[in-house]
Every structure is written in C-alpha cells, then in structure tokens.
Protein backbone atom coordinates (compact mmCIF):
# COMPACT_ATOMS: atom_id res chain seq x y z
CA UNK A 1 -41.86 -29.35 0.34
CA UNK A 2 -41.03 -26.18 2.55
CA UNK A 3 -42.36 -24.93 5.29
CA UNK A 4 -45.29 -23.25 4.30
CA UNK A 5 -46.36 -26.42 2.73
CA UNK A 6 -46.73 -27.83 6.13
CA UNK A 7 -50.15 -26.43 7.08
CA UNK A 8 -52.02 -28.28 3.61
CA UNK A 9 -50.07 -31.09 4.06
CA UNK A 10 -51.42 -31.55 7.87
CA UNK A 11 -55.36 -31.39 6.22
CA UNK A 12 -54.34 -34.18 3.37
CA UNK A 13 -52.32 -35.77 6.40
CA UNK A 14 -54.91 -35.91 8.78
CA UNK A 15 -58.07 -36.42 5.93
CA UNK A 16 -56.27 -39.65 4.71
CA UNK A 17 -54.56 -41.16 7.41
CA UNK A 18 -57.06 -39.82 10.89
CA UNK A 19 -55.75 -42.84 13.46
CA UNK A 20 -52.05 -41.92 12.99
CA UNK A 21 -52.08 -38.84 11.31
CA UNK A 22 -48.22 -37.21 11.64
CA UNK A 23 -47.88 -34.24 13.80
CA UNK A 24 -46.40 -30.57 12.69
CA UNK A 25 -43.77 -31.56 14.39
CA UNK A 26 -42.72 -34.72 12.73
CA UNK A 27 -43.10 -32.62 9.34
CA UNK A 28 -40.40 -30.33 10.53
CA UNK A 29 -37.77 -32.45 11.51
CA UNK A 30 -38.49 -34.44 8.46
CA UNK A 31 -38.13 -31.15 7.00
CA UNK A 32 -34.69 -29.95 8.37
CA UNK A 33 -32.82 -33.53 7.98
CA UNK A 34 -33.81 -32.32 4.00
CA UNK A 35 -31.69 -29.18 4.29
CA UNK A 36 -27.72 -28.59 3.43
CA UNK A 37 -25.32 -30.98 1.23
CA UNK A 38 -25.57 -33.28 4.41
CA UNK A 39 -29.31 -33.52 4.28
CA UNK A 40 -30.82 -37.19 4.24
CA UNK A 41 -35.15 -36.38 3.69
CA UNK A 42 -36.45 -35.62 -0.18
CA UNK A 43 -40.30 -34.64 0.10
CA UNK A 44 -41.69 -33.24 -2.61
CA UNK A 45 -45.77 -31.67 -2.88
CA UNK A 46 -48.01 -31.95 -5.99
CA UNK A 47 -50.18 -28.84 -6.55
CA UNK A 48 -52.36 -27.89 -8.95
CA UNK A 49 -54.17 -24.20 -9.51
CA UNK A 50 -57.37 -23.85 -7.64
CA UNK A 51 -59.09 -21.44 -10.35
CA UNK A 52 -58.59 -18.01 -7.94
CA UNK A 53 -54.65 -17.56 -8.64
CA UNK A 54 -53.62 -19.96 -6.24
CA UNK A 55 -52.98 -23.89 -5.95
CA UNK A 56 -54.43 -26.61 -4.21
CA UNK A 57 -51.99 -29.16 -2.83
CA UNK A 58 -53.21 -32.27 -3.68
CA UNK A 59 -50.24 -34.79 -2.93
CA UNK A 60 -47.24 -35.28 -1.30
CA UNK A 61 -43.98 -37.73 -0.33
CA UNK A 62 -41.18 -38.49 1.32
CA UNK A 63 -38.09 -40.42 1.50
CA UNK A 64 -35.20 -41.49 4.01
CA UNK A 65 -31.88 -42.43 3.03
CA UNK A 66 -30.02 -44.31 5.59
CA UNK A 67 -26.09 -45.39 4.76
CA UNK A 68 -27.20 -47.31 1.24
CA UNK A 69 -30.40 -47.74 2.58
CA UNK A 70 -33.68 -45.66 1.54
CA UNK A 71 -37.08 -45.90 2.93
CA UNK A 72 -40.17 -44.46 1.46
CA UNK A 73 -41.49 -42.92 4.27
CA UNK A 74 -44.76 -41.75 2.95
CA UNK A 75 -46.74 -41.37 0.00
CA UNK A 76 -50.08 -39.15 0.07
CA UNK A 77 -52.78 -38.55 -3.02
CA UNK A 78 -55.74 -36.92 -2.57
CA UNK A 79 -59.14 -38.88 -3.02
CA UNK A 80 -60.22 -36.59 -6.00
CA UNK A 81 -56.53 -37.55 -7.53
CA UNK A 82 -56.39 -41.47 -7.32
CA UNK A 83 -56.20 -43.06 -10.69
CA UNK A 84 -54.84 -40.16 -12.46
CA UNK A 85 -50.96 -41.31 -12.07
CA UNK A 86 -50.45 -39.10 -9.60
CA UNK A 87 -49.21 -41.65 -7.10
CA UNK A 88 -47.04 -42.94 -9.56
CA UNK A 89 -45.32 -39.72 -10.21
CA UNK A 90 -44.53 -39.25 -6.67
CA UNK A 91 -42.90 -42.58 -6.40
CA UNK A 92 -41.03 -41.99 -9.46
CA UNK A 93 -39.60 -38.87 -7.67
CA UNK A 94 -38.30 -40.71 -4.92
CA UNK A 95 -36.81 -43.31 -6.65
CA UNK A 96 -34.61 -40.52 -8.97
CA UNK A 97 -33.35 -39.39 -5.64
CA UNK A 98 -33.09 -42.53 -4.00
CA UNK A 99 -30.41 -43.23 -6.93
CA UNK A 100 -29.23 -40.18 -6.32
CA UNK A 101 -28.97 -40.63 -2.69
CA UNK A 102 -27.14 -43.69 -3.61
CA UNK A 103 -29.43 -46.06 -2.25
CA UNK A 104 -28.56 -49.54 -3.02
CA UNK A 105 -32.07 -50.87 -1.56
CA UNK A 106 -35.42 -49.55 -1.01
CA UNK A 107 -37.58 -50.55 1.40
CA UNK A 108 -41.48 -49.46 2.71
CA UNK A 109 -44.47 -50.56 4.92
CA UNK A 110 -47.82 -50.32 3.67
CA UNK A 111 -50.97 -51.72 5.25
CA UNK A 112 -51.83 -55.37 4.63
CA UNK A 113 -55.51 -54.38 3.69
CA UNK A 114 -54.16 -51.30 1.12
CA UNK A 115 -54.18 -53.44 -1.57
CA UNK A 116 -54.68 -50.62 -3.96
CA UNK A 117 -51.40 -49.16 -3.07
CA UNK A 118 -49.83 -52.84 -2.82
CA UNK A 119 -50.28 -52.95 -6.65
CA UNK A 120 -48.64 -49.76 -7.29
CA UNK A 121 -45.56 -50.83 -5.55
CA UNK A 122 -45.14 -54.39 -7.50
CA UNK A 123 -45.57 -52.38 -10.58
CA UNK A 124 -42.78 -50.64 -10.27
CA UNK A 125 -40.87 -53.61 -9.00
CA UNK A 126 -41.10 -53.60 -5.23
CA UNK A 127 -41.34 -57.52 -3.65
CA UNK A 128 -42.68 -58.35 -0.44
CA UNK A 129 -39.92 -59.24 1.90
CA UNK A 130 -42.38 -59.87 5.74
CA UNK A 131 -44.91 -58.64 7.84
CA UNK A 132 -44.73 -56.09 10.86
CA UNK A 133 -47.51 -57.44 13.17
CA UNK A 134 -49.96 -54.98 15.28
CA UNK A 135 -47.60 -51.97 13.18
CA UNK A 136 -50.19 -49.53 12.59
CA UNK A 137 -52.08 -48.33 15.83
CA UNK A 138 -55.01 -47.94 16.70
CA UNK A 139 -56.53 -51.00 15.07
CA UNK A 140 -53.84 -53.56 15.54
CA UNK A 141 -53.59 -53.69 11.78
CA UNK A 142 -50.62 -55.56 10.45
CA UNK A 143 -47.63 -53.79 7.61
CA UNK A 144 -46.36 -55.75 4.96
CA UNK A 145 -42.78 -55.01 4.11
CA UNK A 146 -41.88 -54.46 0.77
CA UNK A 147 -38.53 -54.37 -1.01
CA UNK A 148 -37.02 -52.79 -4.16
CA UNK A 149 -33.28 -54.41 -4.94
CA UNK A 150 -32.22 -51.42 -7.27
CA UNK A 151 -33.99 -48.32 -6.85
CA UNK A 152 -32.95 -47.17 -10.62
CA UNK A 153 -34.24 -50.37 -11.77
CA UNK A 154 -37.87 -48.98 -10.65
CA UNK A 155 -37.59 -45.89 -12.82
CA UNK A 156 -40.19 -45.87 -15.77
CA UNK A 157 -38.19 -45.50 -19.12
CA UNK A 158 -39.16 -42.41 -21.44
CA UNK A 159 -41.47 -44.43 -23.72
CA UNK A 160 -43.65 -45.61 -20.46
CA UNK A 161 -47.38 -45.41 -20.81
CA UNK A 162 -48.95 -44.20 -18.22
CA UNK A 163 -51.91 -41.52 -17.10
CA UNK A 164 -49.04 -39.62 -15.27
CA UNK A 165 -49.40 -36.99 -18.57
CA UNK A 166 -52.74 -35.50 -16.67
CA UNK A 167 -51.27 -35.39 -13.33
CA UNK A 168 -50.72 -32.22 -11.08
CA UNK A 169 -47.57 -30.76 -11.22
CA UNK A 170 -44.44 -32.13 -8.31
CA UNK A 171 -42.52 -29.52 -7.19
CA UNK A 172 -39.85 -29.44 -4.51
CA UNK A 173 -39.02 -25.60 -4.52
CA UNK A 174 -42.36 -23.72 -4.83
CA UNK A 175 -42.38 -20.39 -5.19
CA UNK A 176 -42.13 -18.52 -1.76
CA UNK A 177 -44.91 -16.66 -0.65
CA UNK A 178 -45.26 -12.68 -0.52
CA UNK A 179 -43.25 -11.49 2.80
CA UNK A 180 -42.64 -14.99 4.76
CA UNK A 181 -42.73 -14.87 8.23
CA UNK A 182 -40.71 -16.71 9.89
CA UNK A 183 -41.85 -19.86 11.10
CA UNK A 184 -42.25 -20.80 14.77
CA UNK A 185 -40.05 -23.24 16.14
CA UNK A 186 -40.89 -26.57 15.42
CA UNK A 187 -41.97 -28.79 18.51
CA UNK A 188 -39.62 -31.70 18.58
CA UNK A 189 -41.48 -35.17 18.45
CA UNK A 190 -40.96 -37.73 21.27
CA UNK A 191 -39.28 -40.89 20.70
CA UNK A 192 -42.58 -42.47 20.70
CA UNK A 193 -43.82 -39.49 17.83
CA UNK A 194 -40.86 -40.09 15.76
CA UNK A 195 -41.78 -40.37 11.66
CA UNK A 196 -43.20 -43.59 10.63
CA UNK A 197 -44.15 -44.71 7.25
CA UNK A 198 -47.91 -44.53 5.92
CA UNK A 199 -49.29 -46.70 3.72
C-alpha cells in the first residue's frame, strides 16, 4: 500500500466497516511506521483491472510487529470478492512477513458474531485465546482474541488447494501514478483514534 492507495482504501474502509471505519489519518501513520529498514507496518492492496486501463482495488491488509510480537491489524475483501480466496491470500501475506518480521506469535481480534472470518483464521491455525468485552463501538459488540503460536507454521505449503488461483493480484509496490503530487500532510490521530484491528 502507498499513499495513493489511501483514497480506495477509505471507500472499501468505510463500505465494510461504517461504525468504526479508520480515518485518513490512521492510514498514514500506519503508513509511515511501514517505511525505512526500521519500519514495523506491512499492508499490502489487492487490485484487479477495471476493463478501462485501470484497476479496481478490491482488498487490503495490514500487520504490526511489536518486539516478537505481530498483530494482524486488519484484513479487508470486498463483498463481490468473498469466497474467491482472496482473504486467504492476504493473510498468507502477512504471515510471510510476520516470519520475516520475526514474529514468534501472532495475535488478532475479530468480532464474536464474524463467524465467517472466525473460520478463516482456525484454518490456517489461529486458536482462540479470550474475549475483549464491549471492544468494538458503537454496538457494544464483544472481540474474540485469537492466537497463532508460529506464524510460519500458518503458511500454506506449495501443493495447497485452494481458490486463491482466481484471486486478484496483492501488490505492495504498485506502480506510481503519472506526475504524483505530493501528498498533504497527514492529520495525526488522537490517542483515542489510534489504529485498531477490524474484524
């Protein structure tokens, strides 16, 4: 994800998750702790060509690393998209660079009443580990916390089956568009604002 992915990640953002919908400014400080040998944020975007020369964004996600900790931070498919592996692609990306981050534990909240994306996670091997009560606002609705011991040990072997073949493309370094401008500076998010998982 870069910059100018910001703007169609807000519409998924805001189509799929409307009561607590991340702000432009959460993206970009997600977005600079990404940057530099130092940098602790992966998110990647999933695109796929719209039919007039240009692509439609159509998924995105993101991961923290934290000492030898990493925490899935998000995970975003659009409606048209679920069931085609798509969501399964993105977590495979983050667990690659989880390992890579060195990440001896994985850990995520996703809504107790998301049970479709509860059965993702066990597949690839995350347990539940406790409940966050009243975590996702408005709505009171409690998180379940789920754990992954060994984030290699989630990674789908070469020979894996799945409907990940017909899913859009991840990328993590589009290509830039003609003459960038620069971005505006990002406005910072409160303590209150600060990045919290989706799920």
């Amino acid at each position: 994800m870069r910059w100018w992915d910001i703007e169609p990640v807000l519409r998924l953002e805001r189509e799929l998750f409307p009561d607590d919908a991340w702000s432009k400014g959460m993206f970009w400080s997600e977005l600079a702790h990404a940057r530099g040998p130092g940098g602790t944020r992966r998110y990647v975007v999933a695109v796929e060509p719209a039919g007039d020369g240009t692509e439609r964004l159509v998924g995105y996600a993101g991961l923290a690393a934290v000492g030898s900790t990493g925490d899935v931070q998000t995970i975003a498919v659009a409606a048209d998209h679920w069931g085609t592996g798509l969501g399964a692609s993105l977590l495979t990306d983050l667990l690659r660079h989880a390992t890579a981050f060195e990440c001896a534990e994985l850990l995520l909240e996703v809504r107790v009443d998301n049970t479709r994306a509860q059965k993702l996670y066990l597949r690839f091997g995350f347990e539940p580990i406790g409940f966050r009560r009243g975590y996702y606002q408005p709505g009171n609705v409690d998180a379940l916390v789920m754990r992954l011991a060994d984030p290699a040990s989630g990674i789908p072997g070469p020979d894996a089956v799945t409907p990940e073949a017909e899913a859009p493309a991840i990328r993590a370094t589009p290509q830039a568009p003609e003459a960038p401008q620069a971005p505006e500076a990002p406005e910072a998010p409160g303590p209150e604002q600060g990045p919290h998982p989706h799920g």
